[in-house]
N, C-alpha and C. Protein backbone atom coordinates (compact mmCIF):
# COMPACT_ATOMS: atom_id res chain seq x y z
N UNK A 1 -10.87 -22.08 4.59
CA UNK A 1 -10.18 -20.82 4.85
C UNK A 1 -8.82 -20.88 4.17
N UNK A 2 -8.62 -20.08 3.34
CA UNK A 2 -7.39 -19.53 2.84
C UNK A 2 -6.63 -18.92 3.82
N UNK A 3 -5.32 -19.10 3.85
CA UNK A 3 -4.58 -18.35 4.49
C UNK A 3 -2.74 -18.01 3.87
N UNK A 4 -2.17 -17.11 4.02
CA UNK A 4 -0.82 -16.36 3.19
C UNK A 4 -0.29 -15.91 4.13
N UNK A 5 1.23 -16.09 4.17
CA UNK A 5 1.97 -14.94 4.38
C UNK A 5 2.64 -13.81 3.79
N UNK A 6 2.43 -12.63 3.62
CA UNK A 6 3.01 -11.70 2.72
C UNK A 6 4.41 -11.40 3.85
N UNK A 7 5.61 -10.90 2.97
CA UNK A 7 6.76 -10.47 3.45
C UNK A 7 6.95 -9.17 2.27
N UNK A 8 7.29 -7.89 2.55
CA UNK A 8 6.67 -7.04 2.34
C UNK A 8 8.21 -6.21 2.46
N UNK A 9 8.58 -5.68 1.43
CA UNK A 9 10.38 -5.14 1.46
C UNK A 9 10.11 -3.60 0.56
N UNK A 10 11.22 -3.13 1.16
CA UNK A 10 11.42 -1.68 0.74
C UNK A 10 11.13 -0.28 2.35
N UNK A 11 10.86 0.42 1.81
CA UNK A 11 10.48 1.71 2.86
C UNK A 11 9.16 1.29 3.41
N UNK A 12 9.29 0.26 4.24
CA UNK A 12 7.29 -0.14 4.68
C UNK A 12 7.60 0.15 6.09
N UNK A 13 8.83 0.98 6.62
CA UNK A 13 8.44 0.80 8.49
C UNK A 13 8.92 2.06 8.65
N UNK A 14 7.82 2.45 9.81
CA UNK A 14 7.73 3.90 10.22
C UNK A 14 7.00 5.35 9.36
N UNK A 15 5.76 4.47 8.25
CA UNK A 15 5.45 5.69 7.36
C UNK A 15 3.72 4.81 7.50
N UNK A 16 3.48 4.69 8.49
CA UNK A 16 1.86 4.31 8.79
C UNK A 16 1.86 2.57 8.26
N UNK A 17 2.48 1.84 7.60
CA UNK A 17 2.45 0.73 6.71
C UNK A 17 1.53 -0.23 7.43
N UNK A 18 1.32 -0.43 8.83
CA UNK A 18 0.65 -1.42 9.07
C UNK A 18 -0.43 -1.26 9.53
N UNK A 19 -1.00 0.05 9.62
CA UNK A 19 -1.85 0.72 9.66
C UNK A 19 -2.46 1.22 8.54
N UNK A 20 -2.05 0.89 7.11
CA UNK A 20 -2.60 0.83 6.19
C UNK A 20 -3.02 -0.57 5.83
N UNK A 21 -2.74 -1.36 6.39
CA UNK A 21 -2.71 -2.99 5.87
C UNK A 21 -3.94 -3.43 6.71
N UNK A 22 -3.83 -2.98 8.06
CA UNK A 22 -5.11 -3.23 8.99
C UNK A 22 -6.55 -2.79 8.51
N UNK A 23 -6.82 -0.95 8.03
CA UNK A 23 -7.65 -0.42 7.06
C UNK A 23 -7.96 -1.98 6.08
N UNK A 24 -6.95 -1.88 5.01
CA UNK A 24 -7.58 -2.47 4.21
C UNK A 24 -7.84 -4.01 4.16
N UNK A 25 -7.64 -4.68 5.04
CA UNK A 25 -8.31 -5.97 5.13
C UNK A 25 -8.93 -5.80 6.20
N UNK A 26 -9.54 -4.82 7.31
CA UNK A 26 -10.69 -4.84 7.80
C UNK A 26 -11.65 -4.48 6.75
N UNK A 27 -11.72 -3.58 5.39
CA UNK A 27 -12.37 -3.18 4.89
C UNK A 27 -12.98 -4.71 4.00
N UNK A 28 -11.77 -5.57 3.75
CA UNK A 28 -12.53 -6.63 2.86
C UNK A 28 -13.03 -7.84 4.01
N UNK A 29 -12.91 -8.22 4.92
CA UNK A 29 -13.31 -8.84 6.21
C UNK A 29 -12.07 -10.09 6.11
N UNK A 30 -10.92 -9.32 6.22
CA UNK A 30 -9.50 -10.60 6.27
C UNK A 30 -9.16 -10.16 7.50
N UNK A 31 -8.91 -11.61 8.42
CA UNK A 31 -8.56 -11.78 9.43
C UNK A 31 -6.50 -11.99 9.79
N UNK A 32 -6.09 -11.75 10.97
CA UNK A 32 -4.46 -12.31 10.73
C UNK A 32 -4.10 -10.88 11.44
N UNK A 33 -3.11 -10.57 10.75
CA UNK A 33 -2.19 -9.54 11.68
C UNK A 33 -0.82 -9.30 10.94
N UNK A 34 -0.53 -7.26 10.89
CA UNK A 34 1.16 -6.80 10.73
C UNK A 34 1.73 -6.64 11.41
N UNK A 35 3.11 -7.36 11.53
CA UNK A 35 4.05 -6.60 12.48
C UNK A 35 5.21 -6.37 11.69
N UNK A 36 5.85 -5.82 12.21
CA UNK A 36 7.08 -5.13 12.04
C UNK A 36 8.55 -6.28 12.25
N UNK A 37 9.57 -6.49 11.42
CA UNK A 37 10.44 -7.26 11.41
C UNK A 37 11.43 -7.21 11.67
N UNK A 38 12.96 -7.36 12.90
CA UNK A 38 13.96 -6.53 12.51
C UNK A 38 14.79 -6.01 11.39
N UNK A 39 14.46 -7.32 10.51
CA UNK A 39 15.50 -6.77 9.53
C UNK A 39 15.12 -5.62 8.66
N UNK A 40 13.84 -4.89 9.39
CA UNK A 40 13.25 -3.66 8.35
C UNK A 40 12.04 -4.05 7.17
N UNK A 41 11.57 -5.68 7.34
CA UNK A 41 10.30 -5.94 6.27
C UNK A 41 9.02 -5.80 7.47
N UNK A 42 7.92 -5.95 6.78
CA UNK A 42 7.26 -6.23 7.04
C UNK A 42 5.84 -7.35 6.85
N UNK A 43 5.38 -8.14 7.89
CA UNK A 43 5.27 -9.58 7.78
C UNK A 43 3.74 -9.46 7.74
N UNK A 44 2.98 -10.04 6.87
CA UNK A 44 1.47 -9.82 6.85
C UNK A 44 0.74 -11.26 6.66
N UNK A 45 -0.08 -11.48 7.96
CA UNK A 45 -0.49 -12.80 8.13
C UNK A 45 -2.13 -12.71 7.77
N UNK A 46 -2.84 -13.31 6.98
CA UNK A 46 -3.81 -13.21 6.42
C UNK A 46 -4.63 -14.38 6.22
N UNK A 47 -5.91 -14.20 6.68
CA UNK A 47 -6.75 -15.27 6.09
C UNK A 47 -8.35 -15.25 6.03
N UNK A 48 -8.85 -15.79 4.98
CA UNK A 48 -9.78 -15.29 4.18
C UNK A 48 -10.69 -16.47 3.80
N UNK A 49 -11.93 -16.48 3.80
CA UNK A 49 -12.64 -18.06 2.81
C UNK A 49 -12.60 -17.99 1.64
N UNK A 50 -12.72 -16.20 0.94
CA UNK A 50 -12.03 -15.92 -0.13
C UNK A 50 -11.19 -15.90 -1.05
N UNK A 51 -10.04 -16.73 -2.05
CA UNK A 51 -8.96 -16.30 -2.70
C UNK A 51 -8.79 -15.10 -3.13
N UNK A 52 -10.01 -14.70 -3.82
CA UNK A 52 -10.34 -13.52 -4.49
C UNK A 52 -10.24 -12.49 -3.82
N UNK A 53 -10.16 -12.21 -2.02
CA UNK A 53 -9.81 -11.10 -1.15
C UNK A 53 -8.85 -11.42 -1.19
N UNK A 54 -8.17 -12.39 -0.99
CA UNK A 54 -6.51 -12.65 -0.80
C UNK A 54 -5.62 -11.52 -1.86
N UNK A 55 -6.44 -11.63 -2.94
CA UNK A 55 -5.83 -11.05 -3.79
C UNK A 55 -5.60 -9.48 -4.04
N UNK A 56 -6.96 -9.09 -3.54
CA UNK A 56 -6.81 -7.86 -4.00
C UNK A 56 -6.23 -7.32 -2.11
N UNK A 57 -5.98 -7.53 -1.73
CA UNK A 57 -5.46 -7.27 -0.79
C UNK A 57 -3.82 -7.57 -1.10
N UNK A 58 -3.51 -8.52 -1.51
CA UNK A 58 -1.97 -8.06 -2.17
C UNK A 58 -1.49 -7.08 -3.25
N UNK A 59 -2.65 -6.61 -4.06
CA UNK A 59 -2.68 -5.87 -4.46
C UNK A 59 -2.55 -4.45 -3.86
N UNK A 60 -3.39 -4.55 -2.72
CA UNK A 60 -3.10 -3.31 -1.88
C UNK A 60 -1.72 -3.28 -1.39
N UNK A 61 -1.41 -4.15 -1.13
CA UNK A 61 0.27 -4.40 -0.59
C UNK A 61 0.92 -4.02 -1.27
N UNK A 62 1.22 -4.18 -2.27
CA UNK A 62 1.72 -3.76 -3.37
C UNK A 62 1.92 -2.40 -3.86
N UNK A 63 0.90 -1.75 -3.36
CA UNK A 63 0.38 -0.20 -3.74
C UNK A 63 1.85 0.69 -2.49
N UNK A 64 0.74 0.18 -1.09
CA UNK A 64 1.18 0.68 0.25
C UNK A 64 0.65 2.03 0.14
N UNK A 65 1.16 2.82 1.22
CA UNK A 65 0.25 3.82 1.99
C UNK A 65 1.15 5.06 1.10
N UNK A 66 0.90 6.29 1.06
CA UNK A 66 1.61 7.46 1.13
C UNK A 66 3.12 7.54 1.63
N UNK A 67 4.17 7.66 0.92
CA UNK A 67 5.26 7.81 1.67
C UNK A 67 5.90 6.62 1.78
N UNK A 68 5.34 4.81 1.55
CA UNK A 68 6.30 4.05 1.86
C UNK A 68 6.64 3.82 -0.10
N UNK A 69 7.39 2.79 -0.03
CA UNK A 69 8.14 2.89 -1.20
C UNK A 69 8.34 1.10 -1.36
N UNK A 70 7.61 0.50 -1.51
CA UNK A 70 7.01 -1.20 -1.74
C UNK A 70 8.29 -1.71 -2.53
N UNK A 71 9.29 -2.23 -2.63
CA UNK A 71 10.46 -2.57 -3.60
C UNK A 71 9.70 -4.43 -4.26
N UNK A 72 9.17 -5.22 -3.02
CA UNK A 72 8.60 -6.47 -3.41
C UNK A 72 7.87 -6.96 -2.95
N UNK A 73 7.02 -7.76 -2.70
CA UNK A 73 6.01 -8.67 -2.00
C UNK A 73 5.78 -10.04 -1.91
N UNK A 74 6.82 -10.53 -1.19
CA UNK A 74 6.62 -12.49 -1.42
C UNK A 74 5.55 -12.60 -0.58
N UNK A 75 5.12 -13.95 -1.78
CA UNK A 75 3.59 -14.47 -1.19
C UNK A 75 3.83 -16.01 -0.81
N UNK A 76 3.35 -16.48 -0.02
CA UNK A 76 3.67 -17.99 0.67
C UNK A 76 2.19 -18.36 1.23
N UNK A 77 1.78 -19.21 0.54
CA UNK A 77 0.61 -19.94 0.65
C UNK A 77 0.47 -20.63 1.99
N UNK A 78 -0.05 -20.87 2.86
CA UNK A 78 0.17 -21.44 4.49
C UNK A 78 -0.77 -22.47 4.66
N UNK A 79 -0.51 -23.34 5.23
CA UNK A 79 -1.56 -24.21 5.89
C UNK A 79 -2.47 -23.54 6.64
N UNK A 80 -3.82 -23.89 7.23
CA UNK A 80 -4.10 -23.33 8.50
C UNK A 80 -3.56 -24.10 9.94
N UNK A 81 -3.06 -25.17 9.69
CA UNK A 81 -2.33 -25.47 10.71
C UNK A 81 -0.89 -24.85 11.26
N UNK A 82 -0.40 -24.25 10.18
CA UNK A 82 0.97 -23.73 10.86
C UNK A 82 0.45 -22.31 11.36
N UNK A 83 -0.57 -22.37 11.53
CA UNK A 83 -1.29 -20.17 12.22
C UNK A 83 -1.89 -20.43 12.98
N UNK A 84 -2.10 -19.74 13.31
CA UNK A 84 -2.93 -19.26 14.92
C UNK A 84 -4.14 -18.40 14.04
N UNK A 85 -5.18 -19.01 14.20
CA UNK A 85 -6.47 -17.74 13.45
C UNK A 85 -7.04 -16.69 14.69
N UNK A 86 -7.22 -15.92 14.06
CA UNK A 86 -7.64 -14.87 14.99
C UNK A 86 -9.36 -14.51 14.68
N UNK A 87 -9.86 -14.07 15.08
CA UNK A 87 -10.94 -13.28 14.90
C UNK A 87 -11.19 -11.70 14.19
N UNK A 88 -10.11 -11.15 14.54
CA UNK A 88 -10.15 -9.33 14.07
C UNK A 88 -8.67 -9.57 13.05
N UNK A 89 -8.23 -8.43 12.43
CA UNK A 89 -7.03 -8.19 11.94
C UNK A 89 -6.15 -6.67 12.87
N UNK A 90 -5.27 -7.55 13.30
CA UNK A 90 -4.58 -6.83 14.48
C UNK A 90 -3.16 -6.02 14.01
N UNK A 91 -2.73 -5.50 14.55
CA UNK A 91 -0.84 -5.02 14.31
C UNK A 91 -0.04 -5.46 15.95
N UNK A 92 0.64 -5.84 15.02
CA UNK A 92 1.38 -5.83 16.56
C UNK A 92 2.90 -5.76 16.43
C-alpha cells in the first residue's frame, strides 16, 4: 500500500474542496481522508496499492472543484506506519 500526504494551498476552503477530493478518490478506490486546516490549506491523506491512482488523483488536486483557485500541492510520500488506514475515504 502506497500512501501520501497532499497539503493543498490557495482558495481550497469553503467552495465544496473536500467534497470534491472525496468524489474523486472514491471514484478511483483511494482510501484516507480531507480536512480542513487552520491556517486555510487543506490536508489530503491518501492511500492506494496503486502509484498510478496516487497520481492521477493529484492530478485532480491540482485541477480542484469550480470556484477554488489551487495556488500549490506538496506531495510527501508516508510510511504506512505513521497513518491510521481507514477503510472508506472520509472528510472530516
Amino acid at each position: 500500500m502506497t500512501s501520501v500526504r497532499f497539503l493543498i494551498r490557495g482558495r481550497v476552503q469553503g467552495v465544496g474542496f473536500r467534497w470534491f477530493v472525496s468524489r474523486q478518490a472514491r471514484a478511483v478506490a483511494v482510501v484516507g481522508y480531507a480536512r480542513n486546516l487552520p491556517d486555510g490549506t487543506v490536508e489530503v491523506i491518501a492511500h492506494s496499492g496503486d502509484p498510478a491512482v496516487l497520481a492521477r488523483l493529484e492530478e485532480a488536486l491540482r485541477e480542484g472543484p469550480p470556484g477554488a483557485a489551487v495556488q500549490s500541492v506538496e506531495r510527501e510520500d508516508r510510511s504506512e506506519e505513521d497513518l491510521t488506514i481507514t477503510r472508506s475515504f472520509d472528510i472530516r
